[in-house]
N, C-alpha and C. Protein backbone atom coordinates (compact mmCIF):
# COMPACT_ATOMS: atom_id res chain seq x y z
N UNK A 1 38.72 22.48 5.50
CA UNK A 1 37.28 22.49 5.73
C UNK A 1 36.66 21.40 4.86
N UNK A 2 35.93 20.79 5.52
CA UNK A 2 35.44 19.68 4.66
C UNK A 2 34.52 20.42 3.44
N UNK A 3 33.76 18.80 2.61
CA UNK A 3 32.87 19.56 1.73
C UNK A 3 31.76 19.67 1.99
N UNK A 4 31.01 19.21 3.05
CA UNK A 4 29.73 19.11 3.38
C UNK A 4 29.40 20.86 3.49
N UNK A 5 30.16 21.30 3.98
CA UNK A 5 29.93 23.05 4.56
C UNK A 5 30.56 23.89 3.98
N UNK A 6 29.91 23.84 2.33
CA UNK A 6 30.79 25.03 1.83
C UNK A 6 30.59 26.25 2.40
N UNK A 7 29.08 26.38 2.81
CA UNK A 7 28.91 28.00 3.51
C UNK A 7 29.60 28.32 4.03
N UNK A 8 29.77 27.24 4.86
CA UNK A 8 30.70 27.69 6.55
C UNK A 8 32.06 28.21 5.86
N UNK A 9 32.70 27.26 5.05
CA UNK A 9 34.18 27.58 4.14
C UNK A 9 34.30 28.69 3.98
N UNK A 10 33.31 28.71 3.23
CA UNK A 10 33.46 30.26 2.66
C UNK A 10 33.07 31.46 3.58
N UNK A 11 32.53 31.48 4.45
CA UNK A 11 32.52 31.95 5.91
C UNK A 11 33.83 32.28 6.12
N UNK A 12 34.30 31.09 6.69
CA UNK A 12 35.64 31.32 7.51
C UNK A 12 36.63 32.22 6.66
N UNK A 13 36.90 31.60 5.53
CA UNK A 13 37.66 32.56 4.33
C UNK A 13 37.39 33.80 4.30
N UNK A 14 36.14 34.03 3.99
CA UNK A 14 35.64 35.34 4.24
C UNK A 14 36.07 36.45 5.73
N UNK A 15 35.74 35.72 6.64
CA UNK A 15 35.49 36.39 7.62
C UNK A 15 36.45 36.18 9.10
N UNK A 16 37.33 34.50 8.30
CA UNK A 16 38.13 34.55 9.86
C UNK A 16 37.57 33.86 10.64
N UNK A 17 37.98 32.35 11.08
CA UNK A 17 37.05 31.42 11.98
C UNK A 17 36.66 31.98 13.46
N UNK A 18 35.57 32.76 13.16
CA UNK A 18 35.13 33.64 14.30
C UNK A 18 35.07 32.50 15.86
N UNK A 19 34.20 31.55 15.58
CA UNK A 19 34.04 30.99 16.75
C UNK A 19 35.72 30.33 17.54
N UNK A 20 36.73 30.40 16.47
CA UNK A 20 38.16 29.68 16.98
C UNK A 20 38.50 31.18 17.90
N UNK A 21 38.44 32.17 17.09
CA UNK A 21 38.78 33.68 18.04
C UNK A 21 37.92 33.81 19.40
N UNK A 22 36.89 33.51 19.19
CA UNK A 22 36.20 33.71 20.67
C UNK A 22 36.25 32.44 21.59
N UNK A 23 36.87 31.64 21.07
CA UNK A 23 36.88 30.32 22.49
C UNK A 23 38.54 30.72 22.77
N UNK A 24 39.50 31.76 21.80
CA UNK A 24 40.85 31.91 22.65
C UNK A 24 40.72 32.60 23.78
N UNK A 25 39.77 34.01 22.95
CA UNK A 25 39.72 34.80 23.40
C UNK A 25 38.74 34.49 25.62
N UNK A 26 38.01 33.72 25.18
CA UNK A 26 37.37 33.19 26.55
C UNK A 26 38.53 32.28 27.52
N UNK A 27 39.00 31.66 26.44
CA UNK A 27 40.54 30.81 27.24
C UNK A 27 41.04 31.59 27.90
N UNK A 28 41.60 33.24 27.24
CA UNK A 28 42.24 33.67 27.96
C UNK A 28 42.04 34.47 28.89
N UNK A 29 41.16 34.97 28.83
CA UNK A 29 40.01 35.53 30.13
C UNK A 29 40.16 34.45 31.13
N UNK A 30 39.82 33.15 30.68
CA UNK A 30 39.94 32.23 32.30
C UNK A 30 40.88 32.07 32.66
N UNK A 31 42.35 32.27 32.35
CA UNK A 31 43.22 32.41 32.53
C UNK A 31 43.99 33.12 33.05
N UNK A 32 43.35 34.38 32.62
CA UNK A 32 43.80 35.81 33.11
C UNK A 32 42.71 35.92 34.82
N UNK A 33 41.75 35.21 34.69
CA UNK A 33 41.06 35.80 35.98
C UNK A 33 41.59 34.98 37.23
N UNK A 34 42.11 33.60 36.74
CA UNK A 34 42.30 32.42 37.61
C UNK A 34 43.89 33.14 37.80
N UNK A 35 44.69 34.13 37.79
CA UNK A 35 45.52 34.56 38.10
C UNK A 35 45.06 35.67 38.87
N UNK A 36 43.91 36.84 38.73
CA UNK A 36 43.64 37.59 39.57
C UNK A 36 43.40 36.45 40.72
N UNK A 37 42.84 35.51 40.96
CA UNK A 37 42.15 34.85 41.73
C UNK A 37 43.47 34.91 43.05
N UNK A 38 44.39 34.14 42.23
CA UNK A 38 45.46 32.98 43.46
C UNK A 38 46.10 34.20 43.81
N UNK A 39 45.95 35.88 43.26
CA UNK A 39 47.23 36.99 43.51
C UNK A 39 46.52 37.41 44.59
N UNK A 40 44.82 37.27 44.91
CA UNK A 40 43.96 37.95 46.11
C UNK A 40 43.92 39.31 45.77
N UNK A 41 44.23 39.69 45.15
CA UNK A 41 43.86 41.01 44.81
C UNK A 41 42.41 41.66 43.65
N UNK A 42 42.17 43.35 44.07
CA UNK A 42 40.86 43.22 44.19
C UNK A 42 40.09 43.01 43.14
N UNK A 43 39.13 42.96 42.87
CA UNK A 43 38.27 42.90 41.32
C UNK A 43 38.41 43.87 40.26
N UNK A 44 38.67 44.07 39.57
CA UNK A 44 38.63 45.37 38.55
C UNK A 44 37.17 45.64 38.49
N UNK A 45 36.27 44.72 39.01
CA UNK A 45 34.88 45.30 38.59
C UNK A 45 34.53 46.49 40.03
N UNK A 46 35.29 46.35 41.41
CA UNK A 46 35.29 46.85 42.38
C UNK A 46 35.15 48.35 41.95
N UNK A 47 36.23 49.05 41.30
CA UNK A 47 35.90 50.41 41.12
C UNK A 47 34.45 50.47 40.37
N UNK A 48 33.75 50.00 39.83
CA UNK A 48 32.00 49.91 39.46
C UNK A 48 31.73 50.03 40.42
N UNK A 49 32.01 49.71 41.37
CA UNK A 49 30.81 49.26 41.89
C UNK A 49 29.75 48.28 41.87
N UNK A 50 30.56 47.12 41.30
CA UNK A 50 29.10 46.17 40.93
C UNK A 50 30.42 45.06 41.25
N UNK A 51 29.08 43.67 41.27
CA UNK A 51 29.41 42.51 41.74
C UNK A 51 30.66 41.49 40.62
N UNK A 52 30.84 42.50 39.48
CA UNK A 52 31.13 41.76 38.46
C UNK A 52 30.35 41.18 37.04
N UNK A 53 28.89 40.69 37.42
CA UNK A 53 27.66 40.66 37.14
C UNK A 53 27.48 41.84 36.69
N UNK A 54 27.47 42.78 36.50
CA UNK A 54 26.99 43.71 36.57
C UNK A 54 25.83 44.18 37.58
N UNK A 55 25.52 43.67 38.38
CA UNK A 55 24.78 43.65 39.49
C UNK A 55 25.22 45.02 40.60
N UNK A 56 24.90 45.95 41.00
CA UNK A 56 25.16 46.59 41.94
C UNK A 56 24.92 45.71 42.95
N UNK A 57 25.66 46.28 43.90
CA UNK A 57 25.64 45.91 45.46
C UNK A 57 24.05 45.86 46.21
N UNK A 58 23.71 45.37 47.08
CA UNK A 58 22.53 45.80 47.83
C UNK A 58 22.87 47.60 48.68
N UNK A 59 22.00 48.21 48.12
CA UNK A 59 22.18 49.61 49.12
C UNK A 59 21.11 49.93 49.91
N UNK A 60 21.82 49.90 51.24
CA UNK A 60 21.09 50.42 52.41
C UNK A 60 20.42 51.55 52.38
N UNK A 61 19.36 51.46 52.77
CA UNK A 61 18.45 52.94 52.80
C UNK A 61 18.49 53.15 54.34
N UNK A 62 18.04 54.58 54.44
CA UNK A 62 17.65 54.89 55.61
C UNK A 62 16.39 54.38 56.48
N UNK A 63 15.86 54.27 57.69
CA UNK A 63 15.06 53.17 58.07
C UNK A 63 13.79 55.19 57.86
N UNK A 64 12.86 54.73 57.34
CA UNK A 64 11.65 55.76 57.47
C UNK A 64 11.01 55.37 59.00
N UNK A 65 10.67 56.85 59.21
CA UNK A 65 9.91 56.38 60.53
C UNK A 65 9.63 57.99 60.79
């Protein structure tokens, strides 16, 4: 670690270069999904019920009348 950023130093020491853990951790998510992708198989977000997004689906109502 250079010297300009002792905070950060002592950060990382402290605490573990958080931002190096979360760009693996996102690596391997794209990695892992770009394999659900090419296998065609279904979403794990499917049993939700939601788009992935967390978005539910559009749900049809009944027409009033």
């Amino acid at each position: 670690m250079s010297q300009d950023a002792p905070i950060y130093a002592r950060l990382v020491h402290e605490r573990g270069d958080v931002p190096a853990q979360v760009r693996s951790t996102a690596e391997q998510t794209l990695r892992d999904l770009e394999q659900v992708v090419r296998s065609g198989k279904p979403s794990p977000w499917s049993a939700f019920g939601t788009d992935g997004a967390g978005q539910s689906p559009a749900i049809s109502r009944p027409a009033s009348g």
